[in-house]
Protein backbone atom coordinates (compact mmCIF):
# COMPACT_ATOMS: atom_id res chain seq x y z
CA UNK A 1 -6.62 -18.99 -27.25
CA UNK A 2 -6.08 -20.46 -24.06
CA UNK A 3 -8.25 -20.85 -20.83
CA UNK A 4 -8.10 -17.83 -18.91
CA UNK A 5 -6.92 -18.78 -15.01
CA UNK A 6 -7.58 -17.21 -11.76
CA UNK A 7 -4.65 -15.13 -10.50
CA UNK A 8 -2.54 -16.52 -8.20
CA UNK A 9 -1.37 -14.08 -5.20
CA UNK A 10 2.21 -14.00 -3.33
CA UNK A 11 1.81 -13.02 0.39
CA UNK A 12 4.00 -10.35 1.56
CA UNK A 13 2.94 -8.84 5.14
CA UNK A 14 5.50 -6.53 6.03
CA UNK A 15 6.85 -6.12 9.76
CA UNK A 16 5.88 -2.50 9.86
CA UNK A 17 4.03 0.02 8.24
CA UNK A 18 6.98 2.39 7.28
CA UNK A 19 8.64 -0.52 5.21
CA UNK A 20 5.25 -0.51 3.02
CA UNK A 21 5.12 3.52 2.70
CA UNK A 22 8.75 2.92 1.80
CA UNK A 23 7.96 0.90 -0.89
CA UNK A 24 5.17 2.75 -2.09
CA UNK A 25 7.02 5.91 -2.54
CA UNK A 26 9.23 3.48 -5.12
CA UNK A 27 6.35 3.39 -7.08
CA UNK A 28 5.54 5.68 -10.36
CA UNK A 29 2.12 6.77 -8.74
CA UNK A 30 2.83 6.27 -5.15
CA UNK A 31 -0.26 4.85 -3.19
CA UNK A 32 -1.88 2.44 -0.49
CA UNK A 33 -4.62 1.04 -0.46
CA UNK A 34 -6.66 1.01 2.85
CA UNK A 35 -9.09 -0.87 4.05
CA UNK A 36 -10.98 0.25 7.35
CA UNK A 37 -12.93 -2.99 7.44
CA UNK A 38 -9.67 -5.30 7.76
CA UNK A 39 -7.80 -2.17 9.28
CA UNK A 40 -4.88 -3.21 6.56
CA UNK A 41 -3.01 -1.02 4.27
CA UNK A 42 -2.18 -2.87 0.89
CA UNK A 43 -0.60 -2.88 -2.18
CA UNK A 44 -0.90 -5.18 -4.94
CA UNK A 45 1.48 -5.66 -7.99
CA UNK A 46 0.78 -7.35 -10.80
CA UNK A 47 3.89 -9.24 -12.46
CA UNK A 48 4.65 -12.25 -15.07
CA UNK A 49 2.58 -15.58 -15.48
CA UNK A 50 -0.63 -13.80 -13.84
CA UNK A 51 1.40 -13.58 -10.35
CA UNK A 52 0.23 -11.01 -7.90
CA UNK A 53 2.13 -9.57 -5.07
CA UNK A 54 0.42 -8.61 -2.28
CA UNK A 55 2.24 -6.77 0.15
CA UNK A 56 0.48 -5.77 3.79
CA UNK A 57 0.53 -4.29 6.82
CA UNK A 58 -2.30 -4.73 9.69
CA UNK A 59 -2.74 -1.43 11.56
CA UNK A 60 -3.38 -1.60 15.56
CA UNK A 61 -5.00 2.18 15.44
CA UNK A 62 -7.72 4.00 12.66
CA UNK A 63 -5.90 5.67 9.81
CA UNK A 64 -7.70 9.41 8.98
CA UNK A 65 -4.78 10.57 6.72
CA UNK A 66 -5.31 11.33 3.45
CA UNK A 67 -1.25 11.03 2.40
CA UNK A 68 1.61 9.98 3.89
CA UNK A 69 4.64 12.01 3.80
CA UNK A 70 8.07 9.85 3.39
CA UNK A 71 11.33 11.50 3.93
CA UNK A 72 13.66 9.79 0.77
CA UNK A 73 16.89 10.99 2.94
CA UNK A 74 15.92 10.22 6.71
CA UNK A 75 13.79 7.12 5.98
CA UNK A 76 10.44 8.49 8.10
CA UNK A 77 7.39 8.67 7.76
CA UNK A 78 4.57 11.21 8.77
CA UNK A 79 0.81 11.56 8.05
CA UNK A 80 -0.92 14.35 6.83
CA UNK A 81 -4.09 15.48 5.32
CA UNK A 82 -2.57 17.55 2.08
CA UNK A 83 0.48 16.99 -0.13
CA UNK A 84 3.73 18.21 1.21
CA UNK A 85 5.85 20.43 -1.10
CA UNK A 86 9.25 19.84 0.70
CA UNK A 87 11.95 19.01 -1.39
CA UNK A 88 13.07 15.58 -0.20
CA UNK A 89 9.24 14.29 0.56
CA UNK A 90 7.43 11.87 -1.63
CA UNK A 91 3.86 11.77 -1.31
CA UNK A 92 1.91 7.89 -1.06
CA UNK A 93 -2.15 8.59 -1.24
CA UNK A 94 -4.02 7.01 0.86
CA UNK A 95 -6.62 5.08 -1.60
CA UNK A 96 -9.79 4.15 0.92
CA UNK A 97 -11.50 0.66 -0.14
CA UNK A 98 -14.96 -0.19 0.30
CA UNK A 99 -15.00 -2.87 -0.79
CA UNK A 100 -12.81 -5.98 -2.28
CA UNK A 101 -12.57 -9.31 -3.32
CA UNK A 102 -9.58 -10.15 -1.51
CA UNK A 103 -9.76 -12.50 1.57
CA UNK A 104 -6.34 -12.69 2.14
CA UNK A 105 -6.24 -10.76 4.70
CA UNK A 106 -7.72 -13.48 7.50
């Protein structure tokens, strides 16, 4: 057995906050996380050789959604406090973080 090394973390901040909701709706559980403290919304996937991507958004405003509601067809976005049942809507949860280990974000 090998040493065990520290993950190393790809930078990805996005140019707007729909492009990350877009990309989290890809996902098989779609969800953000957010943290209040930075004011970013995050997601982090791991992938091969102990690489993780961190993609980002900083947020100018407070975000006091609970999901965001993407429209597959249109390409929008909307915030809401409860799942939406509409057809062509995929729900991302909002995941709130106290607290991390990340200081990427500075």
């Amino acid at each position: 057995m090998g040493e065990e090394t520290a993950p190393r973390f790809l930078l990805f901040e996005m140019a707007d906050p729909g492009d990350l909701f877009r990309l989290a709706s890809m996902l098989p559980a779609p969800f953000v996380n957010y943290s209040e403290e930075d004011g970013v919304l995050f997601i982090s996937l791991g992938g091969l050789g102990g690489v993780v991507s961190v993609y980002f958004v900083r947020l100018k405003e407070k975000l006091s959604a609970k999901f965001v509601h993407v429209n597959k067809l249109r390409g929008t976005y909307q915030f809401g406090d409860e799942a939406s049942m509409e057809p062509n809507v995929i729900n991302v949860e909002v995941l709130r973080v106290k607290r991390h280990s990340l200081k990427l974000f500075y």
